[in-house]
N, C-alpha and C. Protein backbone atom coordinates (compact mmCIF):
# COMPACT_ATOMS: atom_id res chain seq x y z
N UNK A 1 11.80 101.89 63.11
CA UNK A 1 11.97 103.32 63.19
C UNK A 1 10.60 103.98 63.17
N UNK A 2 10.55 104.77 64.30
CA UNK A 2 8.90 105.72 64.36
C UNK A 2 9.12 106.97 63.79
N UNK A 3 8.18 107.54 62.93
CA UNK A 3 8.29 108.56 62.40
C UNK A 3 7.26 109.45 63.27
N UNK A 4 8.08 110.77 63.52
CA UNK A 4 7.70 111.78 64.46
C UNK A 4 6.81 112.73 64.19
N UNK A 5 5.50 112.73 63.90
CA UNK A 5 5.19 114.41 63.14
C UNK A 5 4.41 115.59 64.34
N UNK A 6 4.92 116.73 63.91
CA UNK A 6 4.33 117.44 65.14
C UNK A 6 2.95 117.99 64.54
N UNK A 7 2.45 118.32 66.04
CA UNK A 7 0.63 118.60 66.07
C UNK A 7 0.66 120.02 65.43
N UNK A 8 -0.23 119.89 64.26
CA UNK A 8 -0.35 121.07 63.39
C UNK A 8 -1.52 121.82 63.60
N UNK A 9 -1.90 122.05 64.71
CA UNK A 9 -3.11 122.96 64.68
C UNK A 9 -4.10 123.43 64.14
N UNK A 10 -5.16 123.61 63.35
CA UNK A 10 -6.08 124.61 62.28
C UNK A 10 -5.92 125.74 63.17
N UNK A 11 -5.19 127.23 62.25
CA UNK A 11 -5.09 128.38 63.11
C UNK A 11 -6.14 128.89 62.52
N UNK A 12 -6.53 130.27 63.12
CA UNK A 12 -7.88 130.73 63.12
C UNK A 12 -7.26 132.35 62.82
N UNK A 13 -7.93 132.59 61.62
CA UNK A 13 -7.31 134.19 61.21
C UNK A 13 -8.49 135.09 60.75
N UNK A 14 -8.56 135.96 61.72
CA UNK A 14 -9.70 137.32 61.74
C UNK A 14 -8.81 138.18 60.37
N UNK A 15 -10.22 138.48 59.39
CA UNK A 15 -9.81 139.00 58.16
C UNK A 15 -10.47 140.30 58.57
N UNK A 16 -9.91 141.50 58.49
CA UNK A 16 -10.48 143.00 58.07
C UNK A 16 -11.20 143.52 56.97
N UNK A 17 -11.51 144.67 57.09
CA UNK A 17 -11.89 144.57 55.91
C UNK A 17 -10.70 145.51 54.97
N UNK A 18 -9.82 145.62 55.49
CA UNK A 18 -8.45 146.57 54.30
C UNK A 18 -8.09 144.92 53.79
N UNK A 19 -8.05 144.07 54.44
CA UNK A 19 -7.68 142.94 54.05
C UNK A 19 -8.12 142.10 52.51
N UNK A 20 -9.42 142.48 53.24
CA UNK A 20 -10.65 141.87 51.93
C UNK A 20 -10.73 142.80 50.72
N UNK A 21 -9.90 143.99 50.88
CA UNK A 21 -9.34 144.76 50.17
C UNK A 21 -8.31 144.61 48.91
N UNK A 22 -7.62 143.80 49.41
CA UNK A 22 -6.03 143.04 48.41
C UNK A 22 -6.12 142.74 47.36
N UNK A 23 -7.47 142.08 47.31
CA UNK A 23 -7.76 141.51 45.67
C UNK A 23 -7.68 142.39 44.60
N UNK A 24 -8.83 143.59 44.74
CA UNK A 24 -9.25 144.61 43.87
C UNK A 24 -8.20 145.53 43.88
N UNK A 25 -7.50 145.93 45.16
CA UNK A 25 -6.60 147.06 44.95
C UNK A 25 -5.07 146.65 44.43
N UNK A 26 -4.81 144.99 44.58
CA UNK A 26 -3.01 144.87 44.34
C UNK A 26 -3.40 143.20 43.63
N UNK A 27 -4.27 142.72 43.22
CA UNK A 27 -4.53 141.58 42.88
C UNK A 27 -3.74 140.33 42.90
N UNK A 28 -3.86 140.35 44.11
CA UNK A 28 -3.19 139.33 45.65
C UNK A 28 -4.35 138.27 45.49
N UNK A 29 -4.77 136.80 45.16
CA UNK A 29 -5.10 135.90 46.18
C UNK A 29 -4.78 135.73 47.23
N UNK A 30 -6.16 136.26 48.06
CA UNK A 30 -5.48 136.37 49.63
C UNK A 30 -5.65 134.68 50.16
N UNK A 31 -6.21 134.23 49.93
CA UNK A 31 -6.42 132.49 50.39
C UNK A 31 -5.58 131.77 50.34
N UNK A 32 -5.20 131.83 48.27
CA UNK A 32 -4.24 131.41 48.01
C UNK A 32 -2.91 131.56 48.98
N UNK A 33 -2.60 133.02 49.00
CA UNK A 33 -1.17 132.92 49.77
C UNK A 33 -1.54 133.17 51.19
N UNK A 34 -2.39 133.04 51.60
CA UNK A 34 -2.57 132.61 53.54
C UNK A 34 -2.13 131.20 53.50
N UNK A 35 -3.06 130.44 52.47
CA UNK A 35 -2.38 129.39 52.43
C UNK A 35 -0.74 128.50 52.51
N UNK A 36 -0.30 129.32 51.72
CA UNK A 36 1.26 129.41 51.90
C UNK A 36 1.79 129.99 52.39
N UNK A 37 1.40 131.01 52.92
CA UNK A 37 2.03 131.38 53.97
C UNK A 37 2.13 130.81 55.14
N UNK A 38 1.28 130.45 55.84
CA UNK A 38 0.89 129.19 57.12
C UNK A 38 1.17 127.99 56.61
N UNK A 39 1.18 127.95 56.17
CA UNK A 39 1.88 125.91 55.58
C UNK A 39 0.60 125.16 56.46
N UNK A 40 -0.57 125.49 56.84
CA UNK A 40 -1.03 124.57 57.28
C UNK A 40 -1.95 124.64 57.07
N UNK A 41 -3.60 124.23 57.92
CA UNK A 41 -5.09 124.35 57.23
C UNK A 41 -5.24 125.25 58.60
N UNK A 42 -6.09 126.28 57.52
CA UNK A 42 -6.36 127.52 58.61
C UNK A 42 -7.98 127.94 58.29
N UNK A 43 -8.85 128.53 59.20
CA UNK A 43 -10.05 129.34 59.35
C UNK A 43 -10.15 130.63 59.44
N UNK A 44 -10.33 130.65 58.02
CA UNK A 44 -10.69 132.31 58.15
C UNK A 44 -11.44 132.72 58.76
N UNK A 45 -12.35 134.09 59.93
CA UNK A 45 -13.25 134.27 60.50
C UNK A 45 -13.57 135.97 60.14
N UNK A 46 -14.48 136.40 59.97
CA UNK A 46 -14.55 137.10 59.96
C UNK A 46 -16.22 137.79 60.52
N UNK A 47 -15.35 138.53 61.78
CA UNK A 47 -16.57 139.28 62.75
C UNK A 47 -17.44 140.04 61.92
N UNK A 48 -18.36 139.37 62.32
CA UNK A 48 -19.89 140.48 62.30
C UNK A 48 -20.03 142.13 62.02
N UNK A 49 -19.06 142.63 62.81
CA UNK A 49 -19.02 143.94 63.02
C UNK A 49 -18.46 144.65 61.50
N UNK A 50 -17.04 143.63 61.12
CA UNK A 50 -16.60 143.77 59.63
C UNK A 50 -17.47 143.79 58.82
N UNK A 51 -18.52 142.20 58.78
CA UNK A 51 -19.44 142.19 57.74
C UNK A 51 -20.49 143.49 57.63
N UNK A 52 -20.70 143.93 58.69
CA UNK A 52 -22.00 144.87 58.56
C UNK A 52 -21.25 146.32 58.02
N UNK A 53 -20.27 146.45 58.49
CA UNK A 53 -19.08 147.42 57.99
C UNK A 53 -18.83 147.36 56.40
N UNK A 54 -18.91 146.04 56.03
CA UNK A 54 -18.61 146.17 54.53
C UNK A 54 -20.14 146.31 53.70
N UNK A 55 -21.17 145.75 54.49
CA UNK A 55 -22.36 146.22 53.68
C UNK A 55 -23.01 147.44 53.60
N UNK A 56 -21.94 148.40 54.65
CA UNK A 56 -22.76 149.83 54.84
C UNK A 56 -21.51 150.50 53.23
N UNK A 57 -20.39 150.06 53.19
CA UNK A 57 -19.85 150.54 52.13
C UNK A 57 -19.90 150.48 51.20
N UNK A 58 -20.76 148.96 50.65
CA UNK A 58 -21.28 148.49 49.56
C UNK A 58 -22.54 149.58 49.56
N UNK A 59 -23.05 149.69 50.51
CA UNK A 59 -24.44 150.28 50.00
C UNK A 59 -24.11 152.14 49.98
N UNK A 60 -23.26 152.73 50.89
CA UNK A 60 -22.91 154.08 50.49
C UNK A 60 -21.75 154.94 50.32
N UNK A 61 -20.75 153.80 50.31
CA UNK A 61 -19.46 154.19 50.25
C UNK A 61 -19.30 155.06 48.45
N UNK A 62 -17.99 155.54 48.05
CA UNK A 62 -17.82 156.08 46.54
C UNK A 62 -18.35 155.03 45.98
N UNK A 63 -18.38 155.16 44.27
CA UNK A 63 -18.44 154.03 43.17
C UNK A 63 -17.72 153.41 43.25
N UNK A 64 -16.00 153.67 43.46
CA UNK A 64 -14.96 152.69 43.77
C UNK A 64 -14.88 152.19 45.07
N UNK A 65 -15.26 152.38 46.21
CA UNK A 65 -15.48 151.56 47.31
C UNK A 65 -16.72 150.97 47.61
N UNK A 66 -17.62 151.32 46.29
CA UNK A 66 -18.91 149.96 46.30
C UNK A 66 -18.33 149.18 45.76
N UNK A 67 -17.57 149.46 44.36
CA UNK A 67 -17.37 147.57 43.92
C UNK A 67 -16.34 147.09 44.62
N UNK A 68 -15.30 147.60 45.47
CA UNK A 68 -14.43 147.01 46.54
C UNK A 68 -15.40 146.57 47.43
N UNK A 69 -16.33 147.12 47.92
CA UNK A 69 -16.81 146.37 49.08
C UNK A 69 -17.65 145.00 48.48
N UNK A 70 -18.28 145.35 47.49
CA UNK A 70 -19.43 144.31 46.70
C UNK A 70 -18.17 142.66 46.71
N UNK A 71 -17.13 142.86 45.93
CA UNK A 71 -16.03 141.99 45.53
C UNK A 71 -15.59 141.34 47.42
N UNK A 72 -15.39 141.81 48.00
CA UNK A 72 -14.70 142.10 49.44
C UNK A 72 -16.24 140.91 50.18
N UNK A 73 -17.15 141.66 50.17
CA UNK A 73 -18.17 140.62 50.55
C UNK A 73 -18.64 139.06 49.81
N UNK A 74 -18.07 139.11 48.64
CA UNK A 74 -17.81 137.89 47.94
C UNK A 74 -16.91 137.02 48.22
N UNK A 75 -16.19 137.78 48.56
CA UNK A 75 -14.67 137.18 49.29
C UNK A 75 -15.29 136.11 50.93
N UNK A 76 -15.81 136.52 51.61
CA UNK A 76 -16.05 136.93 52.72
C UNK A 76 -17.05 135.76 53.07
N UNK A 77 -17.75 135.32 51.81
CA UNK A 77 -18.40 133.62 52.10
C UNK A 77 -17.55 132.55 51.95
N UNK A 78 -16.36 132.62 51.83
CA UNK A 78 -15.35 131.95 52.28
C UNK A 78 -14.83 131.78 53.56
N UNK A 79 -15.86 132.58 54.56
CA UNK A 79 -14.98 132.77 56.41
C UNK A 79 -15.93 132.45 56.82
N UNK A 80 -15.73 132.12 58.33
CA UNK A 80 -16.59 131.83 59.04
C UNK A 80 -16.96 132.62 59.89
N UNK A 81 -18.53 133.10 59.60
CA UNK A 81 -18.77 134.30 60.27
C UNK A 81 -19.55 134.10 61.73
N UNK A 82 -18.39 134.94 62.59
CA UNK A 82 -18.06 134.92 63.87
C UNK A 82 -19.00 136.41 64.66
N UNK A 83 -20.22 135.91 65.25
CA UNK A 83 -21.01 136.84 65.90
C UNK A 83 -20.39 137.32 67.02
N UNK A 84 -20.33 139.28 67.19
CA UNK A 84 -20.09 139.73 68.10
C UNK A 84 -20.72 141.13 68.45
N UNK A 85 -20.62 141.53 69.50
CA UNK A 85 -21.68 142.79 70.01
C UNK A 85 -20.20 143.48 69.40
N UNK A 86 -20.71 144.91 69.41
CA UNK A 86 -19.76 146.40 68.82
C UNK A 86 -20.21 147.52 69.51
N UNK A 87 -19.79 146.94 70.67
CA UNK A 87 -20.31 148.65 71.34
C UNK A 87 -20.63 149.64 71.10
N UNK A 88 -21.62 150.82 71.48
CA UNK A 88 -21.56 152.03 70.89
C UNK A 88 -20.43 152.53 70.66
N UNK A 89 -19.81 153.22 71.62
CA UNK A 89 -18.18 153.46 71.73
C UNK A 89 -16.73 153.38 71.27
N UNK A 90 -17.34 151.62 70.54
CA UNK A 90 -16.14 150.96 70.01
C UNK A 90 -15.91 150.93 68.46
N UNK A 91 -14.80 151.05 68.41
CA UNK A 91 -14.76 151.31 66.28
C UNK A 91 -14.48 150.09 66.05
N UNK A 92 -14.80 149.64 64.67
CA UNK A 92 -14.67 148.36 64.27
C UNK A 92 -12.89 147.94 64.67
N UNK A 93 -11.75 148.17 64.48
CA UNK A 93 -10.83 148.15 65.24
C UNK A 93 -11.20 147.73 66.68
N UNK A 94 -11.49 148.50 67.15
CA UNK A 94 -11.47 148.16 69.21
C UNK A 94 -12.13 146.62 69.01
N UNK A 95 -12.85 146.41 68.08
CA UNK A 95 -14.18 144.88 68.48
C UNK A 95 -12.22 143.88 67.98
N UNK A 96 -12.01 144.17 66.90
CA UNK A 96 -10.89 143.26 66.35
C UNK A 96 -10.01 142.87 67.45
N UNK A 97 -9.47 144.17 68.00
CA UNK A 97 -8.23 143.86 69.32
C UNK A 97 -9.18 143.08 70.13
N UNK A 98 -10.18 143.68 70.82
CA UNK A 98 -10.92 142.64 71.76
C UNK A 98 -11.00 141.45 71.97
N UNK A 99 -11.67 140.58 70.67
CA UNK A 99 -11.86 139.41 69.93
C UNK A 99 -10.58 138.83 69.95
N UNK A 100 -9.34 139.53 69.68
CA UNK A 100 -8.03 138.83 69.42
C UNK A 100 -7.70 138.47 70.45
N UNK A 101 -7.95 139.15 71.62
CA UNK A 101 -7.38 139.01 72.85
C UNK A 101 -8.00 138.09 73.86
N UNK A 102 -9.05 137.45 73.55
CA UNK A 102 -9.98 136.64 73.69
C UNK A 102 -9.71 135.41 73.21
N UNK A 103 -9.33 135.19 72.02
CA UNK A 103 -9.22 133.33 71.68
C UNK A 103 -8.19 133.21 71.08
N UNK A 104 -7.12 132.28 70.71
CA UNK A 104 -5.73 132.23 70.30
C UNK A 104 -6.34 132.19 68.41
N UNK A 105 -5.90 133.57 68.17
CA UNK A 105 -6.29 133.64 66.62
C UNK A 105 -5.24 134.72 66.14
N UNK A 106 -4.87 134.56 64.91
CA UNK A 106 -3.77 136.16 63.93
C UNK A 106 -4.95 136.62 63.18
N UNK A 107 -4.58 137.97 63.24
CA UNK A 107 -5.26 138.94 62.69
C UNK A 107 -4.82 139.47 61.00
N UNK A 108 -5.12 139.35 60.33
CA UNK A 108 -4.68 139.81 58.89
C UNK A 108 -5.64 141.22 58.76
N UNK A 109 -4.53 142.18 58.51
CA UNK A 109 -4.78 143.37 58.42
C UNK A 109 -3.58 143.92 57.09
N UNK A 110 -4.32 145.24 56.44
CA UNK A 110 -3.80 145.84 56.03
C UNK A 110 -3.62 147.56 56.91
N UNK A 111 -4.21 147.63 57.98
CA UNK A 111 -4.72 148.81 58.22
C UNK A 111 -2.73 148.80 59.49
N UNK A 112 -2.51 149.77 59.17
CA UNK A 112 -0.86 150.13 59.90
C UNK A 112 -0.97 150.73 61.78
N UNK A 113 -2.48 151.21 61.64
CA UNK A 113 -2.26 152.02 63.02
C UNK A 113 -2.88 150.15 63.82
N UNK A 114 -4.09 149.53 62.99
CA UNK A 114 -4.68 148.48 63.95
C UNK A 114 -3.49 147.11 64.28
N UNK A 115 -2.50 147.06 63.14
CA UNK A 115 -1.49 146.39 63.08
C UNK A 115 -0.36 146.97 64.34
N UNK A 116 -0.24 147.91 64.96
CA UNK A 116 0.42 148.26 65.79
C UNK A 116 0.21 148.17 67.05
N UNK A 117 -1.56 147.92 67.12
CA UNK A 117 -2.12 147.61 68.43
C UNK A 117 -2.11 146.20 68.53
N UNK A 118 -2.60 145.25 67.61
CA UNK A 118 -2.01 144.03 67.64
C UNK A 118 -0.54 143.34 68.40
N UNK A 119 0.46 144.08 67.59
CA UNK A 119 1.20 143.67 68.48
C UNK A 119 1.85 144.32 69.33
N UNK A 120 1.63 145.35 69.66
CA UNK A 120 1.72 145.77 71.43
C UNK A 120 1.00 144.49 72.49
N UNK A 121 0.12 144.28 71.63
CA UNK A 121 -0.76 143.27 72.36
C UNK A 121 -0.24 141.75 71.95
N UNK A 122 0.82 141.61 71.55
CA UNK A 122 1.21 140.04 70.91
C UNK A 122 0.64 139.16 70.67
N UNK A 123 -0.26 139.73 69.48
CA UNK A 123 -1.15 139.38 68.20
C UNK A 123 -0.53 138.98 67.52
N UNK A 124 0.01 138.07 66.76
CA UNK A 124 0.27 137.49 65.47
C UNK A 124 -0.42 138.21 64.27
N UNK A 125 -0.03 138.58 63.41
CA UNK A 125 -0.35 140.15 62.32
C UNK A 125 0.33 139.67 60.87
N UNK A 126 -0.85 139.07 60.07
CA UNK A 126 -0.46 138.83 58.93
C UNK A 126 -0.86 140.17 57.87
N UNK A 127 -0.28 140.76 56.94
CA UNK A 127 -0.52 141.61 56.36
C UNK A 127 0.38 141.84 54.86
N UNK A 128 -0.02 142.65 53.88
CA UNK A 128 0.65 142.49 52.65
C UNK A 128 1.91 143.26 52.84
N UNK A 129 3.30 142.76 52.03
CA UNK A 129 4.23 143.48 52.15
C UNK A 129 4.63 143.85 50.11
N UNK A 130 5.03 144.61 50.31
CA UNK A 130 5.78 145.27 49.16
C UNK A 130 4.58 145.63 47.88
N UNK A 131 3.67 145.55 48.70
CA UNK A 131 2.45 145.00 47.48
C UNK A 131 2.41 144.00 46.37
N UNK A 132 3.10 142.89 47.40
CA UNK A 132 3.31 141.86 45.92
C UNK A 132 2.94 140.40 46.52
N UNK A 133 2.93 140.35 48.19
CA UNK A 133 3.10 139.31 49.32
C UNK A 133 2.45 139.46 50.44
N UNK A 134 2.12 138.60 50.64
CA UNK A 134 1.90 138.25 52.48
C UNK A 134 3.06 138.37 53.76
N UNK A 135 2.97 138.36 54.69
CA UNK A 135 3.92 138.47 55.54
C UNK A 135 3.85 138.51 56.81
N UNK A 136 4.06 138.06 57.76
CA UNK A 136 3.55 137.55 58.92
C UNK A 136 4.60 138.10 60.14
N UNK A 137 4.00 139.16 61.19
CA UNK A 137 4.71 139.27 62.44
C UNK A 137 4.06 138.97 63.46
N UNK A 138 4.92 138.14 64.48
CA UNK A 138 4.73 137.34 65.12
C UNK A 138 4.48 136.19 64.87
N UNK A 139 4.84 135.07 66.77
CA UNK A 139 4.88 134.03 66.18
C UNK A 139 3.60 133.48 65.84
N UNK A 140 2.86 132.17 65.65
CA UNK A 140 2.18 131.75 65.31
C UNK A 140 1.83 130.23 66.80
């Protein structure tokens, strides 16, 4: 008797920065439950455009969105950081859809309007639900 197992992929998941958010604001392990949530071994990535985004908030955002961003960029040497141009034009959003639409990757967002462009665009869209969980639309 042959035992059958199917090809499990390493999926590749672009983190935001509302994302890198979860910890400090609803104290979510986001790793932890990506992890379980995907049942499988996954790569976090997180674009350039985010990182420089979270160091402009660390450095002038409120007192409470410096130590979110400070914590958020701690988070964030855990991904693999993925170089990309950011147009003048383009908001950190537009670089995310772009990028998504470009290489087979889910997007983990907390942000509701960038989560809607995702999947118009049939993005796979992991994001927190009830403030207690992870939760995943689309397939994978």
């Amino acid at each position: 008797m042959h035992a059958t197992f199917a090809y499990n992929p390493q999926i590749k998941v672009i983190l935001d920065s509302s994302f890198l958010f979860i910890p400090t604001q609803f104290h979510i392990h986001i790793f932890e439950e990506l992890a379980k949530l995907l049942n499988r071994r996954y790569e976090p990535l997180l674009l350039s455009s985010t990182y420089n985004e979270l160091r402009t908030i660390a450095e002038r955002g409120s007192e409470r969105l410096r130590r979110q961003a400070k914590l958020a960029l701690r988070l964030a040497q855990k991904c693999h950081l993925l170089e990309v141009e950011k147009g003048a034009e383009e908001s950190h959003d537009d670089v995310i859809v772009r990028v998504a639409l470009t290489m087979p990757v889910c997007v983990a967002t907390n942000d509701r309007t960038l989560r809607k462009r995702l999947r118009r665009n049939n993005v796979p869209v992991i994001y927190m639900r009830q403030k207690s969980h992870l939760a995943i639309d689309g397939a994978i």
